[in-house]
Protein backbone atom coordinates (compact mmCIF):
# COMPACT_ATOMS: atom_id res chain seq x y z
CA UNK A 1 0.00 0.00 0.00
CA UNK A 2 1.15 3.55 -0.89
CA UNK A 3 1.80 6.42 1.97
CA UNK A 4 -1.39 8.12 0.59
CA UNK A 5 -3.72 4.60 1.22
CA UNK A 6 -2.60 4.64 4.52
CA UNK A 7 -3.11 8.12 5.32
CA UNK A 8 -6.30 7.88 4.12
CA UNK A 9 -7.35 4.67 5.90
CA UNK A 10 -6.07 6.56 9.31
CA UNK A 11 -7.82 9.64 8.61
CA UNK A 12 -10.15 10.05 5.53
CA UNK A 13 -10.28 13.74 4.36
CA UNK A 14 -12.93 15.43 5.79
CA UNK A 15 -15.56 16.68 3.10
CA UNK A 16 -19.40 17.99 3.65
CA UNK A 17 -22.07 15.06 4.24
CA UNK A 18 -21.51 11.47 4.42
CA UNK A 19 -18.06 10.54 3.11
CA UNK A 20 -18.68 7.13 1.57
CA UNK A 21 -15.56 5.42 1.50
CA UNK A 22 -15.29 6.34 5.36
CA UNK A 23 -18.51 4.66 5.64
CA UNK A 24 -17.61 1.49 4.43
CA UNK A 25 -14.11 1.24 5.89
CA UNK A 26 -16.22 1.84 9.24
CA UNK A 27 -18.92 -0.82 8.37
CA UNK A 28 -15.84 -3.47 7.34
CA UNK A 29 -13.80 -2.23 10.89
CA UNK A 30 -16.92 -2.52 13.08
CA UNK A 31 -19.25 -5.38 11.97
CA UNK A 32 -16.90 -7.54 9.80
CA UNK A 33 -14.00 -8.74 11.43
CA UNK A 34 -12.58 -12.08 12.41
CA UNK A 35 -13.33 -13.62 9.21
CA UNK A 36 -11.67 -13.79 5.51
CA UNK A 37 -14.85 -14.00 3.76
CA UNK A 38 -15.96 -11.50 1.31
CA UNK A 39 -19.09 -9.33 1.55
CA UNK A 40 -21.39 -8.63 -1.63
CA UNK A 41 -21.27 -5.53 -2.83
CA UNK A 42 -24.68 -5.32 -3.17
CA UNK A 43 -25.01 -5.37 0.27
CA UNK A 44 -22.15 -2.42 0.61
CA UNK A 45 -24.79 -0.34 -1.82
CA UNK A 46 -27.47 -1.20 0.52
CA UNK A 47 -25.83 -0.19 3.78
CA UNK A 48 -24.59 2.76 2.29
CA UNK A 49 -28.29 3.18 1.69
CA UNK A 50 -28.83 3.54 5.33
CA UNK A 51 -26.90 6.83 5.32
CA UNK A 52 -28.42 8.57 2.19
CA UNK A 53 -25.61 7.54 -0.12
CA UNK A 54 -26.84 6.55 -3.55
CA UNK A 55 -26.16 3.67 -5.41
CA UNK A 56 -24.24 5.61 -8.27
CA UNK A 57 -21.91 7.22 -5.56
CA UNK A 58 -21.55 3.88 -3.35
CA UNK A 59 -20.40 2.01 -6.12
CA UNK A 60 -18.01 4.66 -7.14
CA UNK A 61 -16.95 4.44 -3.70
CA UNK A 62 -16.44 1.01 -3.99
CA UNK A 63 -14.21 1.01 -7.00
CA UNK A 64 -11.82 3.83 -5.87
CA UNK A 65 -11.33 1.63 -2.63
CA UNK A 66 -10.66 -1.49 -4.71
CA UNK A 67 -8.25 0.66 -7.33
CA UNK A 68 -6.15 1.65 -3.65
CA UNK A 69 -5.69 -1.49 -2.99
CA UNK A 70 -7.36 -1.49 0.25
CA UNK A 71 -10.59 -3.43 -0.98
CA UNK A 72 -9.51 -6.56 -2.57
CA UNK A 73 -12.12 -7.98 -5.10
CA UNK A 74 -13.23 -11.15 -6.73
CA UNK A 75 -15.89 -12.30 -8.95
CA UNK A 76 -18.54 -15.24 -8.94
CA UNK A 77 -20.46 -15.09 -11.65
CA UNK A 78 -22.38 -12.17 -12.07
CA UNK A 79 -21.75 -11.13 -8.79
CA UNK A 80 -18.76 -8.88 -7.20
CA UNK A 81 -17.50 -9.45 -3.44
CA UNK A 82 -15.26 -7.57 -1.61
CA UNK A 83 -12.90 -8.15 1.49
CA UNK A 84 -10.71 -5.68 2.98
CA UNK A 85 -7.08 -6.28 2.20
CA UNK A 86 -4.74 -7.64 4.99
CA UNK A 87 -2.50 -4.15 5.52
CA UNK A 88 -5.64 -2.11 5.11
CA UNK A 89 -7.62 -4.26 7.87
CA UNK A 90 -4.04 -3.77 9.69
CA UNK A 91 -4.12 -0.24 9.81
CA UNK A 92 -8.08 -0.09 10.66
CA UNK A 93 -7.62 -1.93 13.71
CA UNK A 94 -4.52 0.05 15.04
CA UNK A 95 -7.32 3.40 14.40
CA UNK A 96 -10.33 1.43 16.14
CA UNK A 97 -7.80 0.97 18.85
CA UNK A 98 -6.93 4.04 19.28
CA UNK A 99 -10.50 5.97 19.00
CA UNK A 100 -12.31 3.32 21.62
CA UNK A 101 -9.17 3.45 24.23
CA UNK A 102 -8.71 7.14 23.85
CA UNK A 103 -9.69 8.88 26.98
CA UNK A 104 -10.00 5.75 29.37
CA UNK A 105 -7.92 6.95 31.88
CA UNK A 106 -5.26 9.80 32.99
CA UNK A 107 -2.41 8.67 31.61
CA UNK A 108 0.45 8.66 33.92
CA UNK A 109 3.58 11.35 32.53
CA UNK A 110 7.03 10.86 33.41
CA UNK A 111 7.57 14.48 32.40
CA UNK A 112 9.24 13.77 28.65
CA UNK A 113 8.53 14.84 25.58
CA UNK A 114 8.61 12.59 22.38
CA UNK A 115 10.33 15.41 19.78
CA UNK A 116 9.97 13.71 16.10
CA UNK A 117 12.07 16.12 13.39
CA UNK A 118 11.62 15.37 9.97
CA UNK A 119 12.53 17.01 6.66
CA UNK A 120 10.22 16.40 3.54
CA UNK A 121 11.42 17.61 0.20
CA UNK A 122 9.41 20.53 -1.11
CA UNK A 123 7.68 18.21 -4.17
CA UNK A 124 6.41 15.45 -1.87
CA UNK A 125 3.43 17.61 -0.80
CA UNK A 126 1.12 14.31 -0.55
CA UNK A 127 4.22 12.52 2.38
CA UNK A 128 3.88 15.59 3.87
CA UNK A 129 -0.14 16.23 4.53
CA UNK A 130 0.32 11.87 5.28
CA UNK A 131 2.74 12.50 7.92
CA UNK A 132 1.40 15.92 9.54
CA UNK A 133 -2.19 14.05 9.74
CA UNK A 134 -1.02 10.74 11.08
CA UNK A 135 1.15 12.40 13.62
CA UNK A 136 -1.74 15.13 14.54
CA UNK A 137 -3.60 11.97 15.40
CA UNK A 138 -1.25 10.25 17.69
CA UNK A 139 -1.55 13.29 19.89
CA UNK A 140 1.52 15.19 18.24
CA UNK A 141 1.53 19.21 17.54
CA UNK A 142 3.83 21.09 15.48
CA UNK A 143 6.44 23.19 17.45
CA UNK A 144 8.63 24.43 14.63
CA UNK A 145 7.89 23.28 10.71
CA UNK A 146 9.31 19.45 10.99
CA UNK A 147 9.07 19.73 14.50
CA UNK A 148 6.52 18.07 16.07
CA UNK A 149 6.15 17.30 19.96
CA UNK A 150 3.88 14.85 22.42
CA UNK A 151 4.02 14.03 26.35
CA UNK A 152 2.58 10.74 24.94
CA UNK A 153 2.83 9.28 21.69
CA UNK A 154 3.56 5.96 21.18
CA UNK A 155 7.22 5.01 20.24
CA UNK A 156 6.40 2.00 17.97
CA UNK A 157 3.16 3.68 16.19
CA UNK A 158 5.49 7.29 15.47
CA UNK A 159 8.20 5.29 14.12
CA UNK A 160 5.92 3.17 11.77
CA UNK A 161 4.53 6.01 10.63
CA UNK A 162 7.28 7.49 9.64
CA UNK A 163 8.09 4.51 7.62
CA UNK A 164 4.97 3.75 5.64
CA UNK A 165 4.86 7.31 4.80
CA UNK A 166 8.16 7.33 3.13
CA UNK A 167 9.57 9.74 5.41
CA UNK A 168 13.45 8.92 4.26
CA UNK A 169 15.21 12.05 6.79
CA UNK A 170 13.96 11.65 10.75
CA UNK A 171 14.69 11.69 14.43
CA UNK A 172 12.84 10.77 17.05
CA UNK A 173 13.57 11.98 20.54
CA UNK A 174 12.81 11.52 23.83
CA UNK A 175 13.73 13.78 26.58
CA UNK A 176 13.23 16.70 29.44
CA UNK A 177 12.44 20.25 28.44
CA UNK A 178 14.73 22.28 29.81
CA UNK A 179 13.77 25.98 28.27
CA UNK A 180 10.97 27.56 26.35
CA UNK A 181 9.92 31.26 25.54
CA UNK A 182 7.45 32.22 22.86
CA UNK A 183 5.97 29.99 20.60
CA UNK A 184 8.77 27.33 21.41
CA UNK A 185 6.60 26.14 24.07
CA UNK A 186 4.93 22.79 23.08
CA UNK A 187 2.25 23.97 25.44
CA UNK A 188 1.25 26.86 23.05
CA UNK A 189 1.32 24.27 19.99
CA UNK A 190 -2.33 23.44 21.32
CA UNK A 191 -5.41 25.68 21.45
CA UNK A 192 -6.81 24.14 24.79
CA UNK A 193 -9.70 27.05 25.02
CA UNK A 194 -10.32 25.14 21.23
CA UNK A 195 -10.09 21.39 22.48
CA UNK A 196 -12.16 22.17 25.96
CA UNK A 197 -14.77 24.08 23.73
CA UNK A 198 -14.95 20.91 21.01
CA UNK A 199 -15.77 18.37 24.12
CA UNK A 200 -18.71 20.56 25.69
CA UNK A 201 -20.08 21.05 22.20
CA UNK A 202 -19.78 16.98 22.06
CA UNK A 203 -21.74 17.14 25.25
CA UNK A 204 -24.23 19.31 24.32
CA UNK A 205 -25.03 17.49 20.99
CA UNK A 206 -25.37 14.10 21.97
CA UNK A 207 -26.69 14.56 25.66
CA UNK A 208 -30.21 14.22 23.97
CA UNK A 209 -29.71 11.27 21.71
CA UNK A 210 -27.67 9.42 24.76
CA UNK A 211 -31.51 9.59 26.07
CA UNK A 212 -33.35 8.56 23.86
CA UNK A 213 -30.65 5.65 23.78
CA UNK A 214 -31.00 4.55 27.65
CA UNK A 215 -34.71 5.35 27.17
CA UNK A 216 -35.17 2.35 24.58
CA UNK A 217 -36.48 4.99 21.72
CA UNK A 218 -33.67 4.14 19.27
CA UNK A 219 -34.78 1.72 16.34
CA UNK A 220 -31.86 -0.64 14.34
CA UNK A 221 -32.00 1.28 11.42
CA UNK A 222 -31.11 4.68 13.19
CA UNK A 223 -28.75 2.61 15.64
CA UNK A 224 -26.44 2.11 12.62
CA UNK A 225 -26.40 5.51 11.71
CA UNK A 226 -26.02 7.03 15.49
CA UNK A 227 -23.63 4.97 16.25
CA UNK A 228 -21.30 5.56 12.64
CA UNK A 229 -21.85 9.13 13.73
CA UNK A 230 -21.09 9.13 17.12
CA UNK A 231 -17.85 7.11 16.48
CA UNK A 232 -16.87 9.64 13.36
CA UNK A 233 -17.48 12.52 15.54
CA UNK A 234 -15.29 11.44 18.80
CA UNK A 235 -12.40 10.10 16.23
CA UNK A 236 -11.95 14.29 15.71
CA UNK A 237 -11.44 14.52 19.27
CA UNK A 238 -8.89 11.70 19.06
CA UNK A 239 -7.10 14.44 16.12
CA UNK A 240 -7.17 17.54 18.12
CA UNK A 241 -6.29 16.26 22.06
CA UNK A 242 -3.04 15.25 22.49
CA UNK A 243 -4.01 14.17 26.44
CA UNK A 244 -1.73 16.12 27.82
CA UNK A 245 -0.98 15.44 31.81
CA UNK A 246 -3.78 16.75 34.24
CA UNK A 247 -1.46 19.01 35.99
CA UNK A 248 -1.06 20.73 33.03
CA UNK A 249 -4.75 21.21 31.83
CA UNK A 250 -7.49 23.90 33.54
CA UNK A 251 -9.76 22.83 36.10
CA UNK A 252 -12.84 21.23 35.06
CA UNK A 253 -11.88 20.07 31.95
CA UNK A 254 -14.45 18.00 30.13
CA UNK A 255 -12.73 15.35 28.65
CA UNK A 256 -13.84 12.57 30.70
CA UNK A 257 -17.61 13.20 30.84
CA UNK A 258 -17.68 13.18 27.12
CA UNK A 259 -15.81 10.15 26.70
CA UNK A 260 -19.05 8.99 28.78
CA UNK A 261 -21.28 10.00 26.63
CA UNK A 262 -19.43 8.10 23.62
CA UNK A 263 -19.33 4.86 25.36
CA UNK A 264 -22.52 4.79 26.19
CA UNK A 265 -23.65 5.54 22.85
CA UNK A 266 -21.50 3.42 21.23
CA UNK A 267 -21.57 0.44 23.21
CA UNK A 268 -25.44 0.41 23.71
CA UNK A 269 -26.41 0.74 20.11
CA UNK A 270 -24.37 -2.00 19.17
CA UNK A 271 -26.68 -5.09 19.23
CA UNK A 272 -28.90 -2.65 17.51
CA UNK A 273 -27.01 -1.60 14.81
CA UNK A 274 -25.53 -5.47 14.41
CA UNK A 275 -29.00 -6.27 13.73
CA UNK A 276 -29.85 -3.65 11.42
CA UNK A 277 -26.25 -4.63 9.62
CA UNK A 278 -27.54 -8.56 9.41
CA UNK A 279 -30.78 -7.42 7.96
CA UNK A 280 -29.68 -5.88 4.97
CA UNK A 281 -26.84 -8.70 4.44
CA UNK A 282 -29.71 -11.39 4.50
CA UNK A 283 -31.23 -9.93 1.77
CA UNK A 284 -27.88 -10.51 -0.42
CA UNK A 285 -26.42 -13.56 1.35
CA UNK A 286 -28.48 -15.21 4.43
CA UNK A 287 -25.09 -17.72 5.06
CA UNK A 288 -23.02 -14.74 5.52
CA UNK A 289 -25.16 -12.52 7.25
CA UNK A 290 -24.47 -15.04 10.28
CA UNK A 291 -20.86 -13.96 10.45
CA UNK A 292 -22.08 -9.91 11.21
CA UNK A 293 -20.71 -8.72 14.72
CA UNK A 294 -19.81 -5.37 16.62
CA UNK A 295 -17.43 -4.16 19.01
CA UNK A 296 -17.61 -2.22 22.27
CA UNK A 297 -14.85 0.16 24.11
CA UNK A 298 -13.87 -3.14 25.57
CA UNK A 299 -14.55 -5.89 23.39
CA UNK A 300 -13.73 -7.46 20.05
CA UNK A 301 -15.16 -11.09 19.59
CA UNK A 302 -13.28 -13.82 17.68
């Protein structure tokens, strides 16, 4: 797979309305998993149905995703299936990882900074928008141009990053901060009023659908959708908080309560939306529609 496949597996480009190869990437990462079979694609039109994507753009979709290399497809007959590739379903799982654990706890600090440098020539624009992204996401900001900071990125993730990107000139660091004046604080390289702001607008918009949730007024087909969105929605939180220590972040901060208000809505609608996600398989392939699972913050079945 190519650095721009993987960047866009990680972190799909944000566009207005329904993006619908996020959609499906989501659908493969959180009903279809533990299994090498193929799903119709058919049944990918009809469950991108579900979220007002027509059939013209969801087998458009379908084809760009199968062109990257991240949808692998086979023929039988007159029908087409699709599976996801192995490095695709790879990198998936390292993002579903990452969005359901983030938040869980404080994270204990031992007071250093991860410092990645890297240089990018000037006409490898696309490595460079991969590597800013997938960095942004592990929780990293940029300090200088090519210098990008975190009190807790993870080692192994940075470094693969910077490999599958094609970074070819980088240094990873770990160490104390000794000085810092003007925008060479790694403190200013995040807009906290921004990221506290972000999680009480999170709050405020899904406070009312978390009851109608626990209230039982939430039907299968708008399970699947509420929980896609739900899940889309905190993954932005995952881009713009790098978790930094609690002795380092304003009283009250919000984090926590709406991580609650995720799990709740994510883990509850899940036998919902699992039926809702067998339904519309059955139509195409009853034998396969038995295979259909989902996830919670704390569970993957095999």
């Amino acid at each position: 797979m190519n650095a721009q496949t993987l960047a866009d597996i990680d972190l799909p480009r944000s566009q207005t309305g329904a993006n619908p190869q996020h959609l499906i990437l989501g659908l493969f990462t959180d009903y279809w998993f533990a299994t090498d079979d193929s799903l119709p694609s058919a049944a990918l039109v009809a469950l991108l149905g579900d979220f007002g994507i027509t059939p013209v753009s969801a087998r458009a979709a379908i084809g760009r995703l199968a062109r990257r290399g991240v949808l692998d497809a086979r023929k039988e007959g007159r029908r087409t299936f699709y599976r996801m590739m192995p490095g695709a379903a790879r990198a998936l799982e390292q993002t579903q990882r990452r969005v359901v654990d983030f938040g869980a706890a404080d994270r204990p600090w031992d007071g250093l900074w991860t410092t990645v440098v890297f240089s990018v020539p000037d006409d490898q624009r696309e490595v460079r928008h991969a590597i800013r992204r997938r960095l942004g996401f592990l929780g990293y900001a940029a300090v200088y141009d090519g210098v990008w900071m975190s009190p807790h990125a993870d080692h192994e993730q940075t470094v693969e990053i910077l490999q599958s990107v094609g970074v070819r000139s980088a240094t990873v660091l770990r160490s104390t901060l000794t000085h810092a004046q003007g925008d060479g604080d790694p403190l200013g390289a995040w807009d906290l009023d921004a990221i506290q702001a972000a999680y009480q607008d999170f709050i405020t918009e899904y406070t009312p659908l978390l009851a109608r949730v626990t209230g039982g007024q939430v039907g299968s087909a708008e399970a699947l959708v509420a929980r896609t969105t739900v899940k889309d929605v905190w993954r932005e939180m995952v881009g713009i908080d790098p978790e930094l220590p609690a002795n380092l972040l304003p009283d009250g901060w919000p984090a926590r309560a709406a991580r609650a208000v995720f799990v709740q809505i994510y883990d509850t609608l899940g036998p919902l939306a699992e039926v809702r996600v067998r339904q519309l398989l059955a139509e195409h392939d009853p034998e396969l529609a038995a295979q259909v699972g989902h996830r919670t913050t704390t569970h993957t079945p095999t």
